[in-house]
Protein backbone atom coordinates (compact mmCIF):
# COMPACT_ATOMS: atom_id res chain seq x y z
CA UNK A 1 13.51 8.12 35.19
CA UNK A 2 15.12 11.26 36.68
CA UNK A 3 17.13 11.16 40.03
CA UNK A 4 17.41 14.73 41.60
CA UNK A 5 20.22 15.06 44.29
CA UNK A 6 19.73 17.86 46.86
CA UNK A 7 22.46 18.68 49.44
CA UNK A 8 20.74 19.69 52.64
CA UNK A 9 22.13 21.30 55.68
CA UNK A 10 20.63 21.31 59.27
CA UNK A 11 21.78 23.83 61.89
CA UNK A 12 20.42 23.51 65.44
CA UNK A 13 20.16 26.37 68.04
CA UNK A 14 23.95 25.36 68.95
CA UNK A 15 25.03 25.86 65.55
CA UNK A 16 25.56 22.08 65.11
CA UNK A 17 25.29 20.75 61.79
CA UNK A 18 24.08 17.85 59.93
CA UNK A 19 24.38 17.48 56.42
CA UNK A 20 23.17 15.11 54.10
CA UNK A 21 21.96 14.37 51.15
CA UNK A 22 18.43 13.49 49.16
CA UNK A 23 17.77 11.96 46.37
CA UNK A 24 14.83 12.12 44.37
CA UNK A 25 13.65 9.76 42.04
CA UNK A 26 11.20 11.26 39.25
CA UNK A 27 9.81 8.08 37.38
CA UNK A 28 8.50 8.63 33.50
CA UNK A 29 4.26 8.64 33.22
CA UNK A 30 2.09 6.40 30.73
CA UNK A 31 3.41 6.46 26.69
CA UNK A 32 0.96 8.00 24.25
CA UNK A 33 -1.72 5.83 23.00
CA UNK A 34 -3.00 5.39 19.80
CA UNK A 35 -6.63 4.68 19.19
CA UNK A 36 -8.00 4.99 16.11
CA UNK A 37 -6.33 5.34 12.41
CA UNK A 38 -8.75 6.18 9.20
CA UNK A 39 -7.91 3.74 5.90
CA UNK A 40 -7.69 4.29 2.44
CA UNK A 41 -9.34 2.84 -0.28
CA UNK A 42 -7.79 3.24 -3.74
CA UNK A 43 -7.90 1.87 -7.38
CA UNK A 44 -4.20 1.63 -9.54
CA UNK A 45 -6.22 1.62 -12.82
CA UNK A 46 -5.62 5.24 -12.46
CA UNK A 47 -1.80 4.94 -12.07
CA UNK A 48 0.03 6.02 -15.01
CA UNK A 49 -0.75 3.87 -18.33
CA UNK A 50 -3.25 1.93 -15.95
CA UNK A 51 -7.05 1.47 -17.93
CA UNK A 52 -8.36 4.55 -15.96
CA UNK A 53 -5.15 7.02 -15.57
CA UNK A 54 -6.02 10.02 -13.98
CA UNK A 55 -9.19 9.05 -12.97
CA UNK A 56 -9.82 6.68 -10.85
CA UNK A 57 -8.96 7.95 -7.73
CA UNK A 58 -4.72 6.97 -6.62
CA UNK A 59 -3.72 9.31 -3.47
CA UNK A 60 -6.01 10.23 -0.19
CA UNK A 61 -5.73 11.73 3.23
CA UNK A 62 -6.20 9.90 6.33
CA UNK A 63 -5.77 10.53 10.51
CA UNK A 64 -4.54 8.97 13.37
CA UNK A 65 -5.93 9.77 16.54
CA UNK A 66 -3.79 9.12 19.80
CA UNK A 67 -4.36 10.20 24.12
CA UNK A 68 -1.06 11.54 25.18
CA UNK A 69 -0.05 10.35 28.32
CA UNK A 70 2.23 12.05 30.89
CA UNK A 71 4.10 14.31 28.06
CA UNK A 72 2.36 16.21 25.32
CA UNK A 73 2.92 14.21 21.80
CA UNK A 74 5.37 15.46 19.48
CA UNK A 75 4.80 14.05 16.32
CA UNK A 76 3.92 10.86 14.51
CA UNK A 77 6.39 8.45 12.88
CA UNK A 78 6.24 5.19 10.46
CA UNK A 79 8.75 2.50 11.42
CA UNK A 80 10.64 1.39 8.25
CA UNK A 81 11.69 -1.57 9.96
CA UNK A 82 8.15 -3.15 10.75
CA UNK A 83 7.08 -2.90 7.03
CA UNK A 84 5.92 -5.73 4.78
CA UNK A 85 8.01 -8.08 6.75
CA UNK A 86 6.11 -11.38 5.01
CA UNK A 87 7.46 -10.04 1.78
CA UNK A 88 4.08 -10.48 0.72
CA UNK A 89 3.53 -7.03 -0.62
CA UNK A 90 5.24 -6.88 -3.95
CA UNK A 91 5.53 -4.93 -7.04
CA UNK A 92 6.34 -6.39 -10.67
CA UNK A 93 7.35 -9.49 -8.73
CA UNK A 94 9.90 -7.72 -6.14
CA UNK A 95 9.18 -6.81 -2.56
CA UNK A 96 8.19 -3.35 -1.34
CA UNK A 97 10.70 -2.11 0.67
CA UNK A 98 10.11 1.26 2.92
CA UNK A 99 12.11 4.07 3.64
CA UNK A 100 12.20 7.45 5.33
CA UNK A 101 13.31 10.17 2.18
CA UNK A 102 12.68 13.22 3.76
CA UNK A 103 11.93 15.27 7.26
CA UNK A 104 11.29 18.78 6.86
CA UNK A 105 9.00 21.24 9.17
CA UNK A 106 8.00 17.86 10.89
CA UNK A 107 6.46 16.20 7.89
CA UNK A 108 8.21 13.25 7.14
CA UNK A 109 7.79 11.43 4.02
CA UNK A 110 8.89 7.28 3.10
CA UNK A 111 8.84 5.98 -0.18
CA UNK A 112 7.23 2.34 -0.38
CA UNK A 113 10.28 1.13 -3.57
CA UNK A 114 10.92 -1.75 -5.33
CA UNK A 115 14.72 -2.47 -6.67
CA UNK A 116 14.11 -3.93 -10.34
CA UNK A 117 17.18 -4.58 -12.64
CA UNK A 118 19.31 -1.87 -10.54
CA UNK A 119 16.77 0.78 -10.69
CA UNK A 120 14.92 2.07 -7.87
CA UNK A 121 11.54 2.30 -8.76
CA UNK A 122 8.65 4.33 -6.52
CA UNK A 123 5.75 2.59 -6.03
CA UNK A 124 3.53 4.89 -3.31
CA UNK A 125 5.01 7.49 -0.71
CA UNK A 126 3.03 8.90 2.56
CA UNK A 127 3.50 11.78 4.39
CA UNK A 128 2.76 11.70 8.14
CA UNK A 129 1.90 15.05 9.51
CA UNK A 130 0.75 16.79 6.53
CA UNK A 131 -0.70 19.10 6.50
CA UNK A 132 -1.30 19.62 9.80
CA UNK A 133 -0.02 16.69 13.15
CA UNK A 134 -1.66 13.95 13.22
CA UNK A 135 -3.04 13.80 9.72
CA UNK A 136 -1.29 11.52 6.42
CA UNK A 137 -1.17 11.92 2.61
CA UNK A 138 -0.34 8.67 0.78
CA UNK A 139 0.41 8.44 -3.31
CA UNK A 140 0.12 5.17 -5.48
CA UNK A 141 2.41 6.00 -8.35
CA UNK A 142 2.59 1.96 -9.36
CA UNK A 143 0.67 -1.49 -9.93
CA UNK A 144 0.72 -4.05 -7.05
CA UNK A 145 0.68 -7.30 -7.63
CA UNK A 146 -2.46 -8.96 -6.80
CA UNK A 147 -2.58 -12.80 -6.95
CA UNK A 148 -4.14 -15.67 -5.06
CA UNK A 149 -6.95 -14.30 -2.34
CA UNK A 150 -6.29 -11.04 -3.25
CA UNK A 151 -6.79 -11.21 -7.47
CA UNK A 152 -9.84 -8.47 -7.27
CA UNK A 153 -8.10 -6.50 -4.31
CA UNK A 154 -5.36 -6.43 -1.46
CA UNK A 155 -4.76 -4.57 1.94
CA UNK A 156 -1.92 -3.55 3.48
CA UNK A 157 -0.67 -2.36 6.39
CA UNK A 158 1.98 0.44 7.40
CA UNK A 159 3.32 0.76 11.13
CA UNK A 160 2.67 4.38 12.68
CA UNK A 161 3.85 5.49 16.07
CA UNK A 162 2.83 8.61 18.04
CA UNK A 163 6.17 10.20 19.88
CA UNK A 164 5.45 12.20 22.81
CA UNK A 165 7.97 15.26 24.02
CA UNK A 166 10.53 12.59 25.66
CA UNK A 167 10.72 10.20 22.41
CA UNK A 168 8.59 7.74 24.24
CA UNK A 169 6.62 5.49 21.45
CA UNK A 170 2.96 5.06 21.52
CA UNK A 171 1.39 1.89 22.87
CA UNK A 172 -1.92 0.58 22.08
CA UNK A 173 -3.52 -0.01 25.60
CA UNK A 174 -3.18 2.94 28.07
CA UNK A 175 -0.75 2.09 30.90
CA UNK A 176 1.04 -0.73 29.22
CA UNK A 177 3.85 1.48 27.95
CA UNK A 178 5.24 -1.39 25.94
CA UNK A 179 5.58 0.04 22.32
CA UNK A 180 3.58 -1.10 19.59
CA UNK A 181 2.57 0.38 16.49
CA UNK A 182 -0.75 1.05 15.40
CA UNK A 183 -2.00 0.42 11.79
CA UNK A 184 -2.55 2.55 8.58
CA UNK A 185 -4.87 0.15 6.52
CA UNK A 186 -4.07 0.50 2.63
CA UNK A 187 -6.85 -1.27 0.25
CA UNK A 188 -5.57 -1.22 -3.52
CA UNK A 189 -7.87 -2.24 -6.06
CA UNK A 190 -6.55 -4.23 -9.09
CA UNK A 191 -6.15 -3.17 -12.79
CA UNK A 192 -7.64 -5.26 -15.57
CA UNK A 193 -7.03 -5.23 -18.85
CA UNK A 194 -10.20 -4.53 -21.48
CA UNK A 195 -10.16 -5.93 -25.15
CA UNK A 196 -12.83 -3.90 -27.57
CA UNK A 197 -13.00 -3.10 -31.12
CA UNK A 198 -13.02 -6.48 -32.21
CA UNK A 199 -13.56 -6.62 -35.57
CA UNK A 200 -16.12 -9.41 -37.17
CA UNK A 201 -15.23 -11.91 -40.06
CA UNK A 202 -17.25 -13.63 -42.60
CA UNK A 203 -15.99 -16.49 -44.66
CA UNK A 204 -17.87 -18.55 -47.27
CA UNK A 205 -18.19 -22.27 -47.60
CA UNK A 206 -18.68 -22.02 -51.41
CA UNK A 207 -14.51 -20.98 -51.64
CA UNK A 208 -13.41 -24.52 -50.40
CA UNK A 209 -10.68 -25.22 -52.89
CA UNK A 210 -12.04 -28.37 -55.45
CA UNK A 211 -15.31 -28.36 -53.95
CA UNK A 212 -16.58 -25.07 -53.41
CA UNK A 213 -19.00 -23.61 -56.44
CA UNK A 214 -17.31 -20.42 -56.41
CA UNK A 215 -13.62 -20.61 -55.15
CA UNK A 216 -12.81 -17.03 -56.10
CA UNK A 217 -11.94 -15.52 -52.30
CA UNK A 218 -9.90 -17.06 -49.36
CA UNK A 219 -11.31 -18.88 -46.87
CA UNK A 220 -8.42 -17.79 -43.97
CA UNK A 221 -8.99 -14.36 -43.01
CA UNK A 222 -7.12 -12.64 -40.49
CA UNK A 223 -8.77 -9.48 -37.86
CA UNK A 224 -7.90 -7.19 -35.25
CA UNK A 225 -8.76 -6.11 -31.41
CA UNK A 226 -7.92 -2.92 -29.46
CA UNK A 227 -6.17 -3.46 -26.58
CA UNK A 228 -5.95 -1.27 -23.25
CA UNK A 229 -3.34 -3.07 -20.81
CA UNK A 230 -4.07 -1.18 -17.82
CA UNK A 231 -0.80 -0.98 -15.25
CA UNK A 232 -0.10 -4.71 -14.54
CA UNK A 233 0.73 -5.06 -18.75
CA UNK A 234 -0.69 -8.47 -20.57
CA UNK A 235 1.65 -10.84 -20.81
CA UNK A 236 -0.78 -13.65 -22.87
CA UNK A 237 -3.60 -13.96 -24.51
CA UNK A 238 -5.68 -16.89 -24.56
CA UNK A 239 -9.27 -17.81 -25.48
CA UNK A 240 -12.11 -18.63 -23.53
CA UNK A 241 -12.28 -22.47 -22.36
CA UNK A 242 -14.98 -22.35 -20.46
CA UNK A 243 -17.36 -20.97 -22.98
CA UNK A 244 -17.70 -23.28 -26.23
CA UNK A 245 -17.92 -20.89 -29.36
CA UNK A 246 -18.64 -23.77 -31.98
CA UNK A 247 -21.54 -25.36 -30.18
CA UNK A 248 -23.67 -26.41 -32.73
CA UNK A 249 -21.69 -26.16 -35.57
CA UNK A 250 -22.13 -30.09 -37.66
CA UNK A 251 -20.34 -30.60 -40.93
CA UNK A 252 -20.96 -33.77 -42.35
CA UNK A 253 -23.34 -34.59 -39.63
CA UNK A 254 -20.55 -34.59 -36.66
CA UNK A 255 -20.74 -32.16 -34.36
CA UNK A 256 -17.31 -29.76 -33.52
CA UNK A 257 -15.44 -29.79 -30.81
């Protein structure tokens, strides 16, 4: 609120006067609302040395609609503070942290980072008001961890505010003028690693050592696969329990298992 004080003097035909003074009491109007934010949808296979790098698609523009309300709006803003508060948004097993790194011509720009072994690492940045108010630009530069419910994909969520011309923060219901943040809805799809180039082997019974009629080659032979990671890295290979590859197969009448 703004309190105006105005002296005032009356004079009467005598010349008498009366002086006093009034005070005027200018209350603030309704905060800015937001009501509508645009998501994203990306894939980090095409983060660097992910299983699609440089093409599937990593960075995308969104907007965030808002009503001003008594002032005109100024800009928009991300709250750091509000952020990934669960800790359940994490990165190579460390939680994303978010920070404002820049403010320049009114774009402002926070790095989503991870601290691992002492180094800061950058996993996505957004810029709010680029290129023009009211519009973002966010960047996926590293993997996500995606476990449990959210092994094929995950969302997340970052905190945006609308400012108006006073520094008043937007609300989300028109009149309330209790700040709360409205949502910019992140889906990341998750990497997965691809095996091909598996190379076939053939061995023959008729090597057995003492038994077999020929015995001339090996019966242990060794092969090779091609690899590609993707960005979460393999950390173990195993083979497929589910599906049983010696089905069928009887020597000496039993049946392998």
């Amino acid at each position: 609120t703004i309190a105006l004080s105005l002296p005032t003097t009356i004079v009467d035909f005598d010349q008498d006067t009366v002086s006093n003074t009034f005070v005027i009491t200018i209350a603030d109007g309704d905060n800015p609302v937001i009501n509508n934010v645009t998501s994203l949808s990306l894939d980090e296979s095409g983060v660097e040395q992910g299983s699609l790098q440089g093409i599937a698609i990593t960075s995308g523009t969104g907007s965030i609609s808002a009503a001003a309300g008594s002032d005109i709006i100024d800009h928009f803003e991300v709250e750091p503070t509000e952020f990934n508060v669960s800790g359940e948004l994490q990165s190579q097993g460390q939680n994303v942290l978010l920070e404002l790194t820049s403010n320049v011509n009114g774009v402002r720009t926070y790095e989503g980072y991870i601290e691992l072994d002492g180094v800061r690492i950058t996993v996505f940045d957004i810029s709010i008001d680029s290129p023009s108010q009211g519009e973002y630009q966010f960047n996926l530069y590293e993997q996500l961890d995606h476990t449990g419910a959210n092994d094929e994909s995950l969302t997340f969520t970052i905190p945006v505010y609308a400012v108006d011309a006073d520094g008043d923060r937007s609300s989300l219901t028109l009149g309330s003028n209790d700040a709360k943040a409205a949502e910019i809805v992140i889906e990341v799809k998750d990497d997965a690693p691809s095996i091909d180039g598996v190379e076939a082997l053939t061995v023959d019974e008729d090597d057995f050592a003492s038994i077999g009629s020929d015995q001339n080659d090996s019966v242990s032979v060794d092969g090779k696969f091609t690899t590609t990671e993707g960005s979460d890295r393999v950390v173990s290979y195993q083979l497929d329990g589910p599906t049983n590859a010696v089905a069928g197969l009887t020597p000496h009448g039993g049946a392998v298992v």
